[in-house]
C-alpha atoms as a PDB file:
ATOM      1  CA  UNK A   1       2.297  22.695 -20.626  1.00  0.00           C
ATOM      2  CA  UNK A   2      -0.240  20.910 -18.607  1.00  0.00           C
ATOM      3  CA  UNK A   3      -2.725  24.178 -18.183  1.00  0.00           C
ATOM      4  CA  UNK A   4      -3.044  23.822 -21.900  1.00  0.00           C
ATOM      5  CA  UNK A   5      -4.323  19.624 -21.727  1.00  0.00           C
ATOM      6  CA  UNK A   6      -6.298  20.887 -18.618  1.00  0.00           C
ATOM      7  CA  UNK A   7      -8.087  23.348 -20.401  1.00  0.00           C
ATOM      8  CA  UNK A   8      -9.473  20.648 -22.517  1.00  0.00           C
ATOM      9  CA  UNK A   9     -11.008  18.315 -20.513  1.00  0.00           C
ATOM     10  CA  UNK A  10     -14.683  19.274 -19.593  1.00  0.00           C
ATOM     11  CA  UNK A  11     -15.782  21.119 -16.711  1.00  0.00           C
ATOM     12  CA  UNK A  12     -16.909  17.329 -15.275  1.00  0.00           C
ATOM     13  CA  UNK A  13     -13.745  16.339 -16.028  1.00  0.00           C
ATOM     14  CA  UNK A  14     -11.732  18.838 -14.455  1.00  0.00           C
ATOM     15  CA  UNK A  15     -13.450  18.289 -11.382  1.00  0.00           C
ATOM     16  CA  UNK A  16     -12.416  14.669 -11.390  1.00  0.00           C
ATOM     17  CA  UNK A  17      -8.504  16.132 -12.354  1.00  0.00           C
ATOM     18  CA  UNK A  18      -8.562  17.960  -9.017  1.00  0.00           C
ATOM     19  CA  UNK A  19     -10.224  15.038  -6.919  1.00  0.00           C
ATOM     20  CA  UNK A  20      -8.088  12.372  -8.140  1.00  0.00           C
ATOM     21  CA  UNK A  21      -5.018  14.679  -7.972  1.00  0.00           C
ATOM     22  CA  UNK A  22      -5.922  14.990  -4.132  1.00  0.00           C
ATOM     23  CA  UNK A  23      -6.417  11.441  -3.648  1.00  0.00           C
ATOM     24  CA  UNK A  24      -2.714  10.322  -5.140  1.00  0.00           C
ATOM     25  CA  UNK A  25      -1.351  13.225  -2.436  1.00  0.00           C
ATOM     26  CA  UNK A  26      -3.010  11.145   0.433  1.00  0.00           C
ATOM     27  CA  UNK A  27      -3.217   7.375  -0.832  1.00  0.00           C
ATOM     28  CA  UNK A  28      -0.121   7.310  -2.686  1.00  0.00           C
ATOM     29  CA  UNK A  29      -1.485   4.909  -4.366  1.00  0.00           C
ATOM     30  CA  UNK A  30      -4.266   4.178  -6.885  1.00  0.00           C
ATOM     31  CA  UNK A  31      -4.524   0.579  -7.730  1.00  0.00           C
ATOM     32  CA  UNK A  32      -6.507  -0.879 -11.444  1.00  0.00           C
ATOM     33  CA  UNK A  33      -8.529  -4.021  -9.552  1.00  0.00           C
ATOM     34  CA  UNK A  34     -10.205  -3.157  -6.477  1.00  0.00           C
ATOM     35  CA  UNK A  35     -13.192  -6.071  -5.424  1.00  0.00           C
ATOM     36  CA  UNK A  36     -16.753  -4.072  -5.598  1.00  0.00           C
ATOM     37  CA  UNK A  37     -18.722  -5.875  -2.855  1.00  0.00           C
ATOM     38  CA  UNK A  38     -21.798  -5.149  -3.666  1.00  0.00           C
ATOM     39  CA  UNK A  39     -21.488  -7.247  -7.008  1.00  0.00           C
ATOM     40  CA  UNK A  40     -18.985  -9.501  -5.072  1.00  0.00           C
ATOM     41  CA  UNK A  41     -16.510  -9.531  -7.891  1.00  0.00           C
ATOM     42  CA  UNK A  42     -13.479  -7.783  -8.939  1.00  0.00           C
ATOM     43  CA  UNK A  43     -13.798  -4.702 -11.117  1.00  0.00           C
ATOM     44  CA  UNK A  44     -11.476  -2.090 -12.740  1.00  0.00           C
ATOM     45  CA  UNK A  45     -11.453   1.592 -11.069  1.00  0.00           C
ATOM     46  CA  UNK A  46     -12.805   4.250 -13.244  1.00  0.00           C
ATOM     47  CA  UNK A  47      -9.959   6.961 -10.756  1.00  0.00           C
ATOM     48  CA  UNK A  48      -7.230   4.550 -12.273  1.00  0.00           C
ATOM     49  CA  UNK A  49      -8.897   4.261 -16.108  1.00  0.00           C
ATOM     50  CA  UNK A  50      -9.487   8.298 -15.708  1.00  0.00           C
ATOM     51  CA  UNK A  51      -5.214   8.666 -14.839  1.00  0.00           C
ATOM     52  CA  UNK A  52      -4.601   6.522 -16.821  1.00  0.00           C
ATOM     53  CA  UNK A  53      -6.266   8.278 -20.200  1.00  0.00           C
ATOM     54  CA  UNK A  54      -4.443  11.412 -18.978  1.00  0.00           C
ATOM     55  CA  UNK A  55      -1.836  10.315 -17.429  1.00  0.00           C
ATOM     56  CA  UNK A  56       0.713  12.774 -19.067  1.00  0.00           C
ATOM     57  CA  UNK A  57      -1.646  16.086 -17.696  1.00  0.00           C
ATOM     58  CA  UNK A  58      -1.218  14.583 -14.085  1.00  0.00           C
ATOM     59  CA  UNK A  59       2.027  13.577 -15.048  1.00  0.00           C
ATOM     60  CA  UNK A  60       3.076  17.373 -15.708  1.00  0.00           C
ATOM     61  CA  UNK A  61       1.094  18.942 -13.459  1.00  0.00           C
ATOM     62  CA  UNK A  62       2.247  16.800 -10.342  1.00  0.00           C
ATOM     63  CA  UNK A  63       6.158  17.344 -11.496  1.00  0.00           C
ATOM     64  CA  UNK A  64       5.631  21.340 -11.169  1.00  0.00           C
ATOM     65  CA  UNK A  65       5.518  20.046  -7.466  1.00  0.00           C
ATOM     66  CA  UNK A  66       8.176  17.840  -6.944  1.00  0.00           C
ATOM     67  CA  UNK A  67       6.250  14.327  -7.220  1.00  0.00           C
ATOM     68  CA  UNK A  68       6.816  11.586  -9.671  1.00  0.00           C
ATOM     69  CA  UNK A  69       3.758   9.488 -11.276  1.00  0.00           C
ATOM     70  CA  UNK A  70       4.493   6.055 -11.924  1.00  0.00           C
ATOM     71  CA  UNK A  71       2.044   3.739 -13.562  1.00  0.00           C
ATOM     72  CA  UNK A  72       2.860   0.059 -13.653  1.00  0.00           C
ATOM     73  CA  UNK A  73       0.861  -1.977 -16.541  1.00  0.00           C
ATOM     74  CA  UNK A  74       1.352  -5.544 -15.176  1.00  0.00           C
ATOM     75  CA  UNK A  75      -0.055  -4.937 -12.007  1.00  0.00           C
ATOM     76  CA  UNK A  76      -1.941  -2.453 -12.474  1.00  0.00           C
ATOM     77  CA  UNK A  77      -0.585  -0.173  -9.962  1.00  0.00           C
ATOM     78  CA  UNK A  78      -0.480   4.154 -10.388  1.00  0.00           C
ATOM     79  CA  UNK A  79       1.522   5.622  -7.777  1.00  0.00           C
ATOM     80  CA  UNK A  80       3.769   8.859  -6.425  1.00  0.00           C
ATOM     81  CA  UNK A  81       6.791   9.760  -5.241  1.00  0.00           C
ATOM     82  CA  UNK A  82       8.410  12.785  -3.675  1.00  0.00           C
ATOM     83  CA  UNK A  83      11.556  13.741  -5.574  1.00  0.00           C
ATOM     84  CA  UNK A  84      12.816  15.082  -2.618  1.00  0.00           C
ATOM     85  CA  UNK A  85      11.714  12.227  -0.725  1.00  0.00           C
ATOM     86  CA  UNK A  86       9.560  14.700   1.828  1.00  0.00           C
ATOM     87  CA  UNK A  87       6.176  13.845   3.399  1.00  0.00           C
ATOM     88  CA  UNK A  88       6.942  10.338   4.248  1.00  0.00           C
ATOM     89  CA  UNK A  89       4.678   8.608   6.861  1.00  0.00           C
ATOM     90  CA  UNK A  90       6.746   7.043   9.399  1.00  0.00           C
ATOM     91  CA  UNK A  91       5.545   3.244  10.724  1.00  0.00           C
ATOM     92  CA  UNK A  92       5.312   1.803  14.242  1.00  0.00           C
ATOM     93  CA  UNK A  93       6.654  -1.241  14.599  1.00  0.00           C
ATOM     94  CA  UNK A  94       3.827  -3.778  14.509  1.00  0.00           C
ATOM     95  CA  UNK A  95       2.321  -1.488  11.773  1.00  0.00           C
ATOM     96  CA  UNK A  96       5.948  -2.724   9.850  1.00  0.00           C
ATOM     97  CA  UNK A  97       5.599  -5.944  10.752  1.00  0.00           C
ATOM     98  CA  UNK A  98       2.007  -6.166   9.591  1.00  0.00           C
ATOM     99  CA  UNK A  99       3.485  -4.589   6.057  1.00  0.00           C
ATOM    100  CA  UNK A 100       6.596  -7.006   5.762  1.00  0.00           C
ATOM    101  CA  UNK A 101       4.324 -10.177   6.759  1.00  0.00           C
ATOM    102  CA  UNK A 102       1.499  -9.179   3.754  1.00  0.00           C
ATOM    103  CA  UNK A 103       3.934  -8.976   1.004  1.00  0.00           C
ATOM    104  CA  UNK A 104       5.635 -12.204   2.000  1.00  0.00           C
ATOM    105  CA  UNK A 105       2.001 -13.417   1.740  1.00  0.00           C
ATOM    106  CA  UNK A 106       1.523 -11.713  -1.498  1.00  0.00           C
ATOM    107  CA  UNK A 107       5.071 -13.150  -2.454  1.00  0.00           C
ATOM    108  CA  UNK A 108       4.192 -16.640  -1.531  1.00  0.00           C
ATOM    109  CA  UNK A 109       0.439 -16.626  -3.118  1.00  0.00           C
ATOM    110  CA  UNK A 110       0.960 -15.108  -6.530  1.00  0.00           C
ATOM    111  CA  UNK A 111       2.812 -18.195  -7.524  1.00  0.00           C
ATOM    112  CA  UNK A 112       0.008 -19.962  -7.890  1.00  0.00           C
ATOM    113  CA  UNK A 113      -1.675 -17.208  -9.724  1.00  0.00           C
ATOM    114  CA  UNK A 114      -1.315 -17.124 -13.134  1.00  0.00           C
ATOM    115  CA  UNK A 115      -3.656 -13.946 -14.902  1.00  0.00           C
ATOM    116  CA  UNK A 116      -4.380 -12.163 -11.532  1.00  0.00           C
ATOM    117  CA  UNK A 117      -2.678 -10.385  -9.429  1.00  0.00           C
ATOM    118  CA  UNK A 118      -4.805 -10.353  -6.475  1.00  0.00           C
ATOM    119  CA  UNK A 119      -3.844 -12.872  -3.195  1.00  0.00           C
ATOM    120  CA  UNK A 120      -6.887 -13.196  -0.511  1.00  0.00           C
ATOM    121  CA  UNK A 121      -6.137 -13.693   2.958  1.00  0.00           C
ATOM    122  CA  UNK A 122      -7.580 -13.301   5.946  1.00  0.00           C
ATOM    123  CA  UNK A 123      -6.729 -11.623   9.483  1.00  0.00           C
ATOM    124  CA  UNK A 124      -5.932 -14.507  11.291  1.00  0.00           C
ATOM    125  CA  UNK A 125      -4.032 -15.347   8.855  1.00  0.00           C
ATOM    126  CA  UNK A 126      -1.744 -12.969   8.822  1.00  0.00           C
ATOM    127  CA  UNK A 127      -1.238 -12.637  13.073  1.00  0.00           C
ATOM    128  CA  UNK A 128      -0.508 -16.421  12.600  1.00  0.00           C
ATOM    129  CA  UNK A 129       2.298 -15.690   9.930  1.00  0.00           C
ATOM    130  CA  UNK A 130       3.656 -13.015  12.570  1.00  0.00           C
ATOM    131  CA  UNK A 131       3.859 -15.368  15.265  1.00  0.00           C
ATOM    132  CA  UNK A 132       5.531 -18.246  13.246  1.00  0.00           C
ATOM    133  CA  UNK A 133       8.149 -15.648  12.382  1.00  0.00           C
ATOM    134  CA  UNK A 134       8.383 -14.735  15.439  1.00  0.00           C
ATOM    135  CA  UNK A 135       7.812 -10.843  14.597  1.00  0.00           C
ATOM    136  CA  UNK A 136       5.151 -11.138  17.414  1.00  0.00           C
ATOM    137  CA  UNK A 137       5.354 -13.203  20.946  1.00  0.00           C
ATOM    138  CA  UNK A 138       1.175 -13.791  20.747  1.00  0.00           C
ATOM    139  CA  UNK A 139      -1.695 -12.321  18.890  1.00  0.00           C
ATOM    140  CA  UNK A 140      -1.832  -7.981  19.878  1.00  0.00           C
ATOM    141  CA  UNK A 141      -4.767  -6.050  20.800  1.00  0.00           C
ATOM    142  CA  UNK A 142      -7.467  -6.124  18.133  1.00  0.00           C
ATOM    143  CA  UNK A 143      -7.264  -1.933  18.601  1.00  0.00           C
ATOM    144  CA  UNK A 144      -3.788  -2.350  17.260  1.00  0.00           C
ATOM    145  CA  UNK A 145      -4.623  -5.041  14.992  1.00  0.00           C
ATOM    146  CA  UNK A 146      -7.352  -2.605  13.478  1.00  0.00           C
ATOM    147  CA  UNK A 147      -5.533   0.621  13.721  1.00  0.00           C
ATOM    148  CA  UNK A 148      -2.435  -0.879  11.505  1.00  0.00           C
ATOM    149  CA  UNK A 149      -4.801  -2.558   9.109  1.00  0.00           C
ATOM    150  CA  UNK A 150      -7.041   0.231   8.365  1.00  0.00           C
ATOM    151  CA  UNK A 151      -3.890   2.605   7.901  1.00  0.00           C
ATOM    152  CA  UNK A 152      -2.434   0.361   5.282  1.00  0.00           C
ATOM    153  CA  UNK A 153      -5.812   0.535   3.590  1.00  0.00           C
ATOM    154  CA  UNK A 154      -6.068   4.023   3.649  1.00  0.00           C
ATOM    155  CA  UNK A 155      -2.453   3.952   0.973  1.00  0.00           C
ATOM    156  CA  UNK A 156      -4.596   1.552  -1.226  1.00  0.00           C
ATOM    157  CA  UNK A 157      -2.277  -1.661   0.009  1.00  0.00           C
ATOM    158  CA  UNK A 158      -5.059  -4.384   0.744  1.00  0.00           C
ATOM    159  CA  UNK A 159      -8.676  -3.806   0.711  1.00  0.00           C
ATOM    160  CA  UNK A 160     -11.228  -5.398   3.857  1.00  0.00           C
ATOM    161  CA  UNK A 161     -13.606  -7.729   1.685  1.00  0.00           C
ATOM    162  CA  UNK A 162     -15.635  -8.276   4.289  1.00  0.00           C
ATOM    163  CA  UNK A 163     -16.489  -8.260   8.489  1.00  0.00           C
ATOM    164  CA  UNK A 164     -14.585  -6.266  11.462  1.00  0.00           C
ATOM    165  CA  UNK A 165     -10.566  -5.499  10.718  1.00  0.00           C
ATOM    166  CA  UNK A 166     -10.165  -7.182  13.831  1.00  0.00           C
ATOM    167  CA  UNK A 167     -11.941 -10.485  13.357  1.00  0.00           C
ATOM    168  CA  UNK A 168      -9.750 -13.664  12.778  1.00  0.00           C
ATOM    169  CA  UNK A 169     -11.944 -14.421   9.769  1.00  0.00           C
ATOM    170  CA  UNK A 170     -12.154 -11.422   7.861  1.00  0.00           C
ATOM    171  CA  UNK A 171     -11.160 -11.299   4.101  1.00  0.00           C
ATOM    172  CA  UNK A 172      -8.407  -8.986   3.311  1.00  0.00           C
ATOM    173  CA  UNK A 173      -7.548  -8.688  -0.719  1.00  0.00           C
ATOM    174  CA  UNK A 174      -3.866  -7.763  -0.809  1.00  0.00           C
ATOM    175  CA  UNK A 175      -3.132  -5.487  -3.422  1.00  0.00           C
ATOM    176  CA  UNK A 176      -0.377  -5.559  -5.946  1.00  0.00           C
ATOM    177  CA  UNK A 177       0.680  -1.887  -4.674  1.00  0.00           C
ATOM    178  CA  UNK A 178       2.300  -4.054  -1.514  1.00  0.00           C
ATOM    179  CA  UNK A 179       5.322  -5.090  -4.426  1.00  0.00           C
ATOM    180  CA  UNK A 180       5.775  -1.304  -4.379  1.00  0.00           C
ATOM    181  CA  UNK A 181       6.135  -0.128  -1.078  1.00  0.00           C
ATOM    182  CA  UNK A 182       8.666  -2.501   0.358  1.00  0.00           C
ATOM    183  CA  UNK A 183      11.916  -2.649  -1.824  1.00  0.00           C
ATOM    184  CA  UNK A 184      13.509  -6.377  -1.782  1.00  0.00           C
ATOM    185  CA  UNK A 185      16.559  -4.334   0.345  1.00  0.00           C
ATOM    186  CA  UNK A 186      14.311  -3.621   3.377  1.00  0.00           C
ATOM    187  CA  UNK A 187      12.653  -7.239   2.850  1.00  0.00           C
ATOM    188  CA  UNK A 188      16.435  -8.683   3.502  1.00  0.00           C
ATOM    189  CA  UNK A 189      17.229  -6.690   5.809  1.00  0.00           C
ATOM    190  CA  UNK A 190      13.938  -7.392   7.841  1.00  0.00           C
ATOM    191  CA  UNK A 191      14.598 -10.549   7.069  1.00  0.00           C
ATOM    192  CA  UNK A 192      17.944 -10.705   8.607  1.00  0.00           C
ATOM    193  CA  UNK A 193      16.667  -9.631  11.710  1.00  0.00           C
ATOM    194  CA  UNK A 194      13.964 -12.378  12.083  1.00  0.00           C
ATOM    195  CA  UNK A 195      16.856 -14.897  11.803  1.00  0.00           C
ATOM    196  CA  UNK A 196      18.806 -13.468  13.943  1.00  0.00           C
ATOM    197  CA  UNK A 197      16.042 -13.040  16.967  1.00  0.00           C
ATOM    198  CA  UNK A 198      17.109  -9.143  17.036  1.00  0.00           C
ATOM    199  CA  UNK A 199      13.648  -8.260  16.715  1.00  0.00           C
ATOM    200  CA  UNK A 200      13.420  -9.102  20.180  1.00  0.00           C
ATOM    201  CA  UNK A 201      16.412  -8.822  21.667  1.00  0.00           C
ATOM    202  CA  UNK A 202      18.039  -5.946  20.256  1.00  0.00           C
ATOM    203  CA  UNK A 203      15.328  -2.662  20.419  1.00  0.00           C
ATOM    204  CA  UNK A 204      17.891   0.117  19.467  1.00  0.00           C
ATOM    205  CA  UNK A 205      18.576  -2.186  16.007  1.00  0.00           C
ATOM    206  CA  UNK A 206      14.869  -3.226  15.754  1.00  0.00           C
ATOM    207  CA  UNK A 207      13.491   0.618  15.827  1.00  0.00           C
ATOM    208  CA  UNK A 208      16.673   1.888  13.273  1.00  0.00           C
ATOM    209  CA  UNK A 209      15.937  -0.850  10.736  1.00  0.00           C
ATOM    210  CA  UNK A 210      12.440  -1.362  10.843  1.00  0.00           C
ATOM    211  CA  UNK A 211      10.183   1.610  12.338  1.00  0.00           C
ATOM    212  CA  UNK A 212      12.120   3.235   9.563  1.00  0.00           C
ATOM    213  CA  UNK A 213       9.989   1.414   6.697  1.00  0.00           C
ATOM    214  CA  UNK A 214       7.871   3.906   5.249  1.00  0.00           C
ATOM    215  CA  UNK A 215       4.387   4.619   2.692  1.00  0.00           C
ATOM    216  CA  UNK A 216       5.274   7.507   0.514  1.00  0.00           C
ATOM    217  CA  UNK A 217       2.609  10.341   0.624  1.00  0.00           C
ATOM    218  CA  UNK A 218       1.427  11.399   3.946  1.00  0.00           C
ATOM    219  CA  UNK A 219       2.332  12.323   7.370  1.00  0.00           C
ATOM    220  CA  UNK A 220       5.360  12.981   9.332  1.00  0.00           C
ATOM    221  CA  UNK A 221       7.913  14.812   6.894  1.00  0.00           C
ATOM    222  CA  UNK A 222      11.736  13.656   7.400  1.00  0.00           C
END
């Protein structure tokens, strides 16, 4: 049983047990590469080498509670899932659109990446993605802009390298747990909805198939 492996680990250590068992609850997501910028370079996250050396104690201790622990060794990625599927955090709709547009980003980057995973990109980047899909008519508020960026953050999907959320020019690392949170079924689907201008025309079908999208861990339950 896990109270036996717990019992183990050092009094240290079962402090950071109880921390990092908090922080999969409300990130979802803990991710191997993260960029450190005071060194300005990427590193490897002691939280996902600590899981990862005990990864069957958090494994056993978070199933007495109805979550799943995945850890995924190519990318790097530790993550959670409710088993029966409550405390989902529900999107808005440019928040979804913000989601969909970085992992096509992600999608069309890491082909030219061959050891890495990581894909840099950059604010204005991404609005001007949106608005050559047409998900967006023109760039949106930079309070929205910043609100939906800095909530993907907080689940440990892209990182802010550098400057305002906001800003056209900031860096924004996207992080492999993107591959994870979007299933290829809601990409088509999404994607059948740019093509066929519903996104705009058709809010009833827009809300249903997108504001539906969803980050496993926190919020609204369903």
């Amino acid at each position: 049983m896990w109270i036996e492996a717990y019992e183990k680990l050092t009094n240290s250590e079962k402090e950071e047990f109880k921390r990092l068992a908090n922080i999969l609850l409300s990130k979802t997501f803990i991710v191997r590469d993260y960029y450190d910028s005071k060194e300005e370079m990427m590193k490897i996250s002691p939280e996902y080498r600590f899981i990862e050396r005990n990864f069957e104690l958090f494994l056993d201790y978070l199933s007495y509670s109805g979550w799943d622990l995945r850890k995924d060794n190519q990318y790097g990625v530790i993550s959670i899932e409710n088993v029966y599927e409550y405390n989902r955090l529900k999107l808005d709709r440019f928040t979804t659109f913000i989601l969909y547009t970085i992992r096509l980003i992600y999608e069309e980057e890491r082909e030219h990446i061959s050891l890495r995973n990581e894909v840099i990109t950059t604010t204005g980047q991404i609005i001007h993605k949106m608005i050559n899909l047409n998900l967006i008519k023109k760039k949106a508020s930079d309070h929205d802009i910043s609100d939906s960026l800095r909530l993907l953050s907080s689940h440990n999907l892209i990182q802010k390298i550098s400057g305002p959320w906001e800003n056209a020019d900031t860096k924004i690392l996207i992080l492999p747990s993107v591959l994870f949170v979007v299933s290829n079924e809601k990409i088509g689907r999404i994607y059948e909805l740019v093509e066929s201008d519903k996104n705009i025309q058709d809010e009833d079908s827009l809300h249903n198939e997108t504001v539906s999208e969803i980050i496993r861990g926190e919020g609204e339950e369903t």
